[in-house]
Protein backbone atom coordinates (compact mmCIF):
# COMPACT_ATOMS: atom_id res chain seq x y z
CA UNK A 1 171.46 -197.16 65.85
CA UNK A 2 173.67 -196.36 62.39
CA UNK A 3 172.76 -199.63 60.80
CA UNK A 4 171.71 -196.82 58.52
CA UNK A 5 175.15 -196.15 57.60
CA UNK A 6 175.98 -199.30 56.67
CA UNK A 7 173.27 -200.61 55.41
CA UNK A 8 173.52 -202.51 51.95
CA UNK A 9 171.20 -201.85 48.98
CA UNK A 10 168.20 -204.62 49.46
CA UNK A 11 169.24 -207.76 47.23
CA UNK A 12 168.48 -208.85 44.09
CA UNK A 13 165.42 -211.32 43.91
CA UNK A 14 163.96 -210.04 47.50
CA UNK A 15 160.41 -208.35 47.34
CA UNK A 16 160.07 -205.10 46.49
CA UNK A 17 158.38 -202.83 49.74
CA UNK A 18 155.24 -201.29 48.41
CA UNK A 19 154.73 -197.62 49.00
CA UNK A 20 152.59 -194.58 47.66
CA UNK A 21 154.05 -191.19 47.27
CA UNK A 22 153.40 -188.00 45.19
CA UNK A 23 154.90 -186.78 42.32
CA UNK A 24 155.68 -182.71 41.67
CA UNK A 25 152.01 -182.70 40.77
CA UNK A 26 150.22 -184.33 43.29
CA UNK A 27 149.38 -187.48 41.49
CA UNK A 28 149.92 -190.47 43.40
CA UNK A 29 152.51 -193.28 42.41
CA UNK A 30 151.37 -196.15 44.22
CA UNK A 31 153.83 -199.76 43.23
CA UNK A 32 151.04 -201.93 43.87
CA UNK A 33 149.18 -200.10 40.68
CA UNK A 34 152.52 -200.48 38.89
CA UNK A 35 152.59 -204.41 38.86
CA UNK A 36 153.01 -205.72 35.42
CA UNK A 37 155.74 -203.42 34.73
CA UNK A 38 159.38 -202.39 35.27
CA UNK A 39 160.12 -199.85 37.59
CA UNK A 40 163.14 -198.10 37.87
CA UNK A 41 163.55 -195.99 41.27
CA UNK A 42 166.32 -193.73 41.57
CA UNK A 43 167.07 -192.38 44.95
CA UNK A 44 168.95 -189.08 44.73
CA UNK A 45 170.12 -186.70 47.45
CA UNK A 46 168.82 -183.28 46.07
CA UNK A 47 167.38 -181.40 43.39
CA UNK A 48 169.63 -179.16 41.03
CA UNK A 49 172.79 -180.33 42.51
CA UNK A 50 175.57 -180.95 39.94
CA UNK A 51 175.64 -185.11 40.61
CA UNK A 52 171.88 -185.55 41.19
CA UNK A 53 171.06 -183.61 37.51
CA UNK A 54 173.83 -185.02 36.10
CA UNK A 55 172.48 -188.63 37.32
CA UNK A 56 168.80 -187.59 36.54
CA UNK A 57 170.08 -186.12 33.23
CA UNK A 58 171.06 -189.38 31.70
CA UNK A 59 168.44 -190.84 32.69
CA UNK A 60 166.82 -188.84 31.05
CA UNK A 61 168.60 -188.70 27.45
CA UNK A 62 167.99 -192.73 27.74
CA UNK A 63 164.10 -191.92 28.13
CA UNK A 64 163.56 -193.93 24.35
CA UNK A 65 165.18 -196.83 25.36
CA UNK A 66 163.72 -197.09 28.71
CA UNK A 67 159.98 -196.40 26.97
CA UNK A 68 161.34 -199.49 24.23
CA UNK A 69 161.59 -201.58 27.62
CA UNK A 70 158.50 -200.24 29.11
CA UNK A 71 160.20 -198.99 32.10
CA UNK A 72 158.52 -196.40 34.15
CA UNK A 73 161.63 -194.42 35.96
CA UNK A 74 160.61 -192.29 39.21
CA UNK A 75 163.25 -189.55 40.90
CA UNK A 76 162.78 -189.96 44.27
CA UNK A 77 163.38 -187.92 47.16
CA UNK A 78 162.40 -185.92 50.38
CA UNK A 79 162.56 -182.61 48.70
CA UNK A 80 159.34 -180.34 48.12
CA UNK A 81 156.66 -180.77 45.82
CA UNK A 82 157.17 -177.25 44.63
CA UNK A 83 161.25 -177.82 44.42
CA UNK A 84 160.52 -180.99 42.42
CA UNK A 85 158.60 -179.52 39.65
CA UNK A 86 161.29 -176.26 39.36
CA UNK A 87 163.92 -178.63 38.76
CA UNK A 88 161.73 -181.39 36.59
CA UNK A 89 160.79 -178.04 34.52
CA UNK A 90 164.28 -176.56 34.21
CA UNK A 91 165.98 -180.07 32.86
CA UNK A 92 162.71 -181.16 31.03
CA UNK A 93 162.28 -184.32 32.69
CA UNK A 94 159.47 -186.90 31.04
CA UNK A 95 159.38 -188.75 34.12
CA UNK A 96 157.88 -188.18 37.92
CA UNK A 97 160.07 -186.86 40.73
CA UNK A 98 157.94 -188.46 43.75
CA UNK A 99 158.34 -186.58 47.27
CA UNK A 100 159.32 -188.83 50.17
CA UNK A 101 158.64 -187.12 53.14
CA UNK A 102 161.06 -187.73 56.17
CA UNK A 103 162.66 -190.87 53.75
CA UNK A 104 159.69 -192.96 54.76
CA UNK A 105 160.24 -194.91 51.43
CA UNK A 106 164.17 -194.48 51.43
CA UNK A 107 164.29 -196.42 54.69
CA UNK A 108 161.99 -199.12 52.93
CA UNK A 109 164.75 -199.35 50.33
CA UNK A 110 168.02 -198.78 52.64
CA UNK A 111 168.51 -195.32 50.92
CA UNK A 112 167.99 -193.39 54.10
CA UNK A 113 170.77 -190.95 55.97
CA UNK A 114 171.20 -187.50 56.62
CA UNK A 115 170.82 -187.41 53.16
CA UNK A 116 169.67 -189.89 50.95
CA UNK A 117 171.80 -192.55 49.53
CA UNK A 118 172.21 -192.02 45.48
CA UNK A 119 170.58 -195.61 45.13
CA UNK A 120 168.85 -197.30 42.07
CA UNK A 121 166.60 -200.14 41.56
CA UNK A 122 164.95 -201.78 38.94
CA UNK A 123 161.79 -203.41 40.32
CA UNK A 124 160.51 -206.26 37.60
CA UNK A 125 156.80 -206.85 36.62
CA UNK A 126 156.91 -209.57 39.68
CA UNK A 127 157.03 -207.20 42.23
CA UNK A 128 161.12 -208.58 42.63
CA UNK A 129 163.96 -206.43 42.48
CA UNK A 130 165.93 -207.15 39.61
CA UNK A 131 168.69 -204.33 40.00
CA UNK A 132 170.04 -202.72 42.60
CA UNK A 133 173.11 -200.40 43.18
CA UNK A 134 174.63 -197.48 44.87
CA UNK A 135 176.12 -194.29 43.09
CA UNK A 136 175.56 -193.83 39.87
CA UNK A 137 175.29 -196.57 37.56
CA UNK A 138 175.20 -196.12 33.53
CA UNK A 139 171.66 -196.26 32.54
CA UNK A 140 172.37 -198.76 30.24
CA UNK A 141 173.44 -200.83 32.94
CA UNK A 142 170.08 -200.03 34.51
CA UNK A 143 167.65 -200.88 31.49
CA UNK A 144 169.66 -204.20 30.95
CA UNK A 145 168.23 -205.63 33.85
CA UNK A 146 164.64 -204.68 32.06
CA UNK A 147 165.43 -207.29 29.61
């Protein structure tokens, strides 16, 4: 019942869960269309909060490096569509803040709770996860694993 709690990050080398969501726009981001790439997810708990823009933030500031890698980076999160683009707007994000209703895709990738679990993973152009890792890891750290 709070395996939730506990649960670990899924492991490096295991299959990535497939999943379509929304972005702040509308647009669907489905990971089945994304094959051939890397894919960097980060799971954040909320929108304008000081850790979550911070995190986002550097991400963000890295966006050259992770567009020299060819890594498409998604914000993800169960927040509103309409709270998403506000705070995408505000900190002039170039990347897609996808809306995860009820953590239907944060329980895929044991990032689930009462709030979500600051998570990231680096999916590869395999489909495998190549990175993944709670809090808030350097985004250099991140973009190595796009190597």
């Amino acid at each position: 019942m709070l395996s939730w709690l506990f649960s670990d990050p899924l492991p490096v080398g295991a299959t990535a869960p497939d999943f379509a969501l929304p972005d702040e726009s509308g647009h669907m981001a489905a990971l089945s269309a994304l094959r051939g790439r890397n894919v960097a997810l980060v799971f954040y708990p909320g929108d304008d909060t000081p850790g979550c823009t911070k995190q986002l933030c550097q991400f963000r500031d890295q966006w050259d490096k992770a567009r020299a890698r060819g890594v498409q980076i998604f914000g993800v999160n169960p927040q509103s569509a309409l709270k998403h683009d506000k705070f995408r707007q505000k900190y002039h994000f170039q990347f897609p803040l996808l809306v995860d209703e009820g953590q239907k895709v944060a329980a895929l990738y044991h990032a689930n709770g009462l709030i979500v679990k600051r998570t990231v993973y680096v999916i590869g152009p395999d489909g495998k996860i190549r990175f993944g890792k709670r809090g808030m890891p350097d985004p250099s750290e991140v973009l190595a694993a796009c190597a």
